[in-house]
Structures are given as C-alpha cells and as structure tokens.
C-alpha atoms as a PDB file:
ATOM      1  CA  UNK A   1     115.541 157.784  33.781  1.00  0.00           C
ATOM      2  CA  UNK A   2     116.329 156.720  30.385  1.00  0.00           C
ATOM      3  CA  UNK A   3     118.550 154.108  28.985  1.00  0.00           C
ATOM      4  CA  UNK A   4     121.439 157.002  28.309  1.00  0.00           C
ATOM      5  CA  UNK A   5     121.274 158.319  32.047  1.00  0.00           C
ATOM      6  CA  UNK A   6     121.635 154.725  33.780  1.00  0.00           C
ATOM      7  CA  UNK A   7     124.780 155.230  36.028  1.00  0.00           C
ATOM      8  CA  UNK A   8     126.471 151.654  37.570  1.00  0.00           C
ATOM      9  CA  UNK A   9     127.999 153.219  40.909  1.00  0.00           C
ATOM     10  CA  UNK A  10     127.259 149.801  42.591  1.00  0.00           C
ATOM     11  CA  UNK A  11     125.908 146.027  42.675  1.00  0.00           C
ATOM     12  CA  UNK A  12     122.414 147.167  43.436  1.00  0.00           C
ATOM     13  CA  UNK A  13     122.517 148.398  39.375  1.00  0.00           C
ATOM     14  CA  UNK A  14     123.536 145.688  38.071  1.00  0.00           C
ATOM     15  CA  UNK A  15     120.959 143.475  39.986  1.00  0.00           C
ATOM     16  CA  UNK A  16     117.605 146.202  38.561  1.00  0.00           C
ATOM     17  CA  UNK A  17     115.684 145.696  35.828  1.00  0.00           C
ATOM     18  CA  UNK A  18     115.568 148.955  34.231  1.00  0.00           C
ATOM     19  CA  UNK A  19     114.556 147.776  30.993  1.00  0.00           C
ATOM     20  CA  UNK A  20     111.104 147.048  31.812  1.00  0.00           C
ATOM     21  CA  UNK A  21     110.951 149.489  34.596  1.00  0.00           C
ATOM     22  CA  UNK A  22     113.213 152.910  34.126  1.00  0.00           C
ATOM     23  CA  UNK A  23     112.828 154.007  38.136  1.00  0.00           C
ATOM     24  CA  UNK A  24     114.882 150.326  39.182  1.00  0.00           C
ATOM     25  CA  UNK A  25     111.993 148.833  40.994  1.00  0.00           C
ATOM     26  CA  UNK A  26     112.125 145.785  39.663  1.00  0.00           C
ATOM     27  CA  UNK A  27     115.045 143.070  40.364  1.00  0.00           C
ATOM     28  CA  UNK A  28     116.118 140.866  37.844  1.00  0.00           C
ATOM     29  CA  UNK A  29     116.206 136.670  38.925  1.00  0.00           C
ATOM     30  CA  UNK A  30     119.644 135.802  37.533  1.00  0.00           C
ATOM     31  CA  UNK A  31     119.925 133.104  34.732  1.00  0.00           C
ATOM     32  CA  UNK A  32     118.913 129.580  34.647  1.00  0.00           C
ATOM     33  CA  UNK A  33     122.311 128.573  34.683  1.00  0.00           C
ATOM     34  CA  UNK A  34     123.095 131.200  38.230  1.00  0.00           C
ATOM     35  CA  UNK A  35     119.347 131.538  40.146  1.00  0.00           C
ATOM     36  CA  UNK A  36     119.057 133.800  42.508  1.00  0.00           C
ATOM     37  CA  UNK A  37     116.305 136.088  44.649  1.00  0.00           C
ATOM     38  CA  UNK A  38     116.366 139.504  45.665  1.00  0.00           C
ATOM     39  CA  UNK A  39     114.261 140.537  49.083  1.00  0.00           C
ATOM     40  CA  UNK A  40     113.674 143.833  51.005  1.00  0.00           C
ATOM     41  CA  UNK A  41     114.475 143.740  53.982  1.00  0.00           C
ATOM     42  CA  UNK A  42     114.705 146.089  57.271  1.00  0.00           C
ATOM     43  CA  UNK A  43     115.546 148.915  54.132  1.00  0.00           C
ATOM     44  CA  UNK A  44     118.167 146.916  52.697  1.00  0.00           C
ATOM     45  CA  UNK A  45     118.077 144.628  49.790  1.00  0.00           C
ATOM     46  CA  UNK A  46     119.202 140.857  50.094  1.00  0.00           C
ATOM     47  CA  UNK A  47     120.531 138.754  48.003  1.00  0.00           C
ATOM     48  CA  UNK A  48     119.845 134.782  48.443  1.00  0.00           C
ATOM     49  CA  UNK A  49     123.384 133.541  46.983  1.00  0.00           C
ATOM     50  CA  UNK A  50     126.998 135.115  47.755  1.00  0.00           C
ATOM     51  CA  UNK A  51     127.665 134.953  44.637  1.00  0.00           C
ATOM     52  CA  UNK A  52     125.420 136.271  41.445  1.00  0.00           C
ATOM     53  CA  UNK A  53     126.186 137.676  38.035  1.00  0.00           C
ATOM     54  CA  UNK A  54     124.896 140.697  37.095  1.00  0.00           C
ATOM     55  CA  UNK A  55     124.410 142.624  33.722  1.00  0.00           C
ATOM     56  CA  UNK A  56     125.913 146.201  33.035  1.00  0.00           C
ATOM     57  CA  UNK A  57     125.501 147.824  29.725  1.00  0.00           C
ATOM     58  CA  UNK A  58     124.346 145.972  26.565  1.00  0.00           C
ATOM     59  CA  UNK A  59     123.781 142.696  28.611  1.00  0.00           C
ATOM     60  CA  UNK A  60     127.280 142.436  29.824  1.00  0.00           C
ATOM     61  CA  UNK A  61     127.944 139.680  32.620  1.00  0.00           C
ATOM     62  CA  UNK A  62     129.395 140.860  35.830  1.00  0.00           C
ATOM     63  CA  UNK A  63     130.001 138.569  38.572  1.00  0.00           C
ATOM     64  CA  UNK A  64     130.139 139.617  42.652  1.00  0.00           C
ATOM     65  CA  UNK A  65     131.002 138.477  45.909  1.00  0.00           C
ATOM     66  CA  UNK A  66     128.146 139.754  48.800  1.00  0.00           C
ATOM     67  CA  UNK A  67     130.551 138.561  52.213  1.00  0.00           C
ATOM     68  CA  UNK A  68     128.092 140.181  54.226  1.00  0.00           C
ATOM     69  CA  UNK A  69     125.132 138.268  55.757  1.00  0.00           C
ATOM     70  CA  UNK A  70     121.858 139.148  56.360  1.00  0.00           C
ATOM     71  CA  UNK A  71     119.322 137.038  57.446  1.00  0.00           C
ATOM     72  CA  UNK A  72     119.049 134.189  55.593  1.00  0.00           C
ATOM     73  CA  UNK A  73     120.774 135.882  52.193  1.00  0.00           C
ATOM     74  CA  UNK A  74     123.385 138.212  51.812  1.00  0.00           C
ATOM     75  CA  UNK A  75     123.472 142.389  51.841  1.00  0.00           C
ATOM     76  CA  UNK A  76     123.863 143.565  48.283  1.00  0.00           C
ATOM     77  CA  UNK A  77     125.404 146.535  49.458  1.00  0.00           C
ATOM     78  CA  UNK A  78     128.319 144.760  50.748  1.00  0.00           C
ATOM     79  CA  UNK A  79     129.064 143.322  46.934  1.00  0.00           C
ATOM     80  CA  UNK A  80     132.416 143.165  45.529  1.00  0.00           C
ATOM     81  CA  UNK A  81     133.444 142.640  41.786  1.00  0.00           C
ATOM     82  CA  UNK A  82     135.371 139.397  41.328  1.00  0.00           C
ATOM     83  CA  UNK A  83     136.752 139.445  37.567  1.00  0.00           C
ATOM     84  CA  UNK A  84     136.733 135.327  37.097  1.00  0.00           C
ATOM     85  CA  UNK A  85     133.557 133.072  37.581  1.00  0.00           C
ATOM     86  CA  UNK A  86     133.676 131.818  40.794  1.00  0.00           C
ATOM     87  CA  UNK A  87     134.071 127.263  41.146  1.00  0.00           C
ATOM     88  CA  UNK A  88     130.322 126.004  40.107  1.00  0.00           C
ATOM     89  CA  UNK A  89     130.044 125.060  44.001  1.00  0.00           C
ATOM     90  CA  UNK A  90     130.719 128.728  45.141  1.00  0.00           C
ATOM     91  CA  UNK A  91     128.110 129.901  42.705  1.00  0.00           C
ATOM     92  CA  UNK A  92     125.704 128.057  44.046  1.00  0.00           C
ATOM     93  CA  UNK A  93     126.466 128.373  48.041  1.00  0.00           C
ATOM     94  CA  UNK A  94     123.603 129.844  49.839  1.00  0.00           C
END
C-alpha cells in the first residue's frame, strides 16, 4: 500500500505504523508525553490505556476513547473520536 492509498476508516489506522511498514503490521507506542501498548489478543487488538492519541495524515494528533474492556487493556475496535484532550488523569487511566 503506498502512502497515497492509506484509508483512516477506523482507530486501528491511526494506531499502525505504516511508515516503516506499508502492510500496518507494526503499532506505533504513543508519545512520551501519552505511552501506551498495543497487544494481540484472541484476534483482536488491545490497547493498554482508554485513552491514546493517534496520528492521521501528515502527523496529525487524534485523540480516542476505547470504553470497551478487554483483558487487562481496552478493544481498539470499540474507539471513539473525542475532539478535546481528555484531563491529564484520564489520559493516563489504565
């Protein structure tokens, strides 16, 4: 896929590092200032923070909501935009 194709239908591609790997396979970590993890598991990807910024096109900050447990993280596919930064202490709930 090149850079021109990339389509963000969803969380999961803002959370893929398809700079440095055009299939997706590799997750990004989040920022120093927002650290977060991203796990397979059971099929499904999980997230370790309910909320994370993402990046769309040109580097562009998105932030999400994931309400939806799993495990010990949260399912990515249950994210949600949210168009302000979340308080520093809901940024950094687990």
């Amino acid at each position: 896929m090149r850079n021109g194709q990339r389509r963000y239908k969803g969380p999961l591609q803002y959370f893929h590092n398809y700079e440095h790997d055009v299939e997706g396979r590799t997750h990004c970590t989040g920022p120093d200032s927002n650290p977060y993890e991203i796990e397979h598991v059971h099929g499904m990807h999980k997230i370790s923070h309910q909320y994370a910024v993402g990046h769309g096109r040109g580097g562009k900050r998105q932030w999400w909501h994931f309400p939806k447990r799993l495990e010990e993280g949260y399912d990515m596919s249950s994210g949600v935009r949210v168009a302000e930064t979340p308080s520093k202490s809901a940024k950094l709930r687990r």
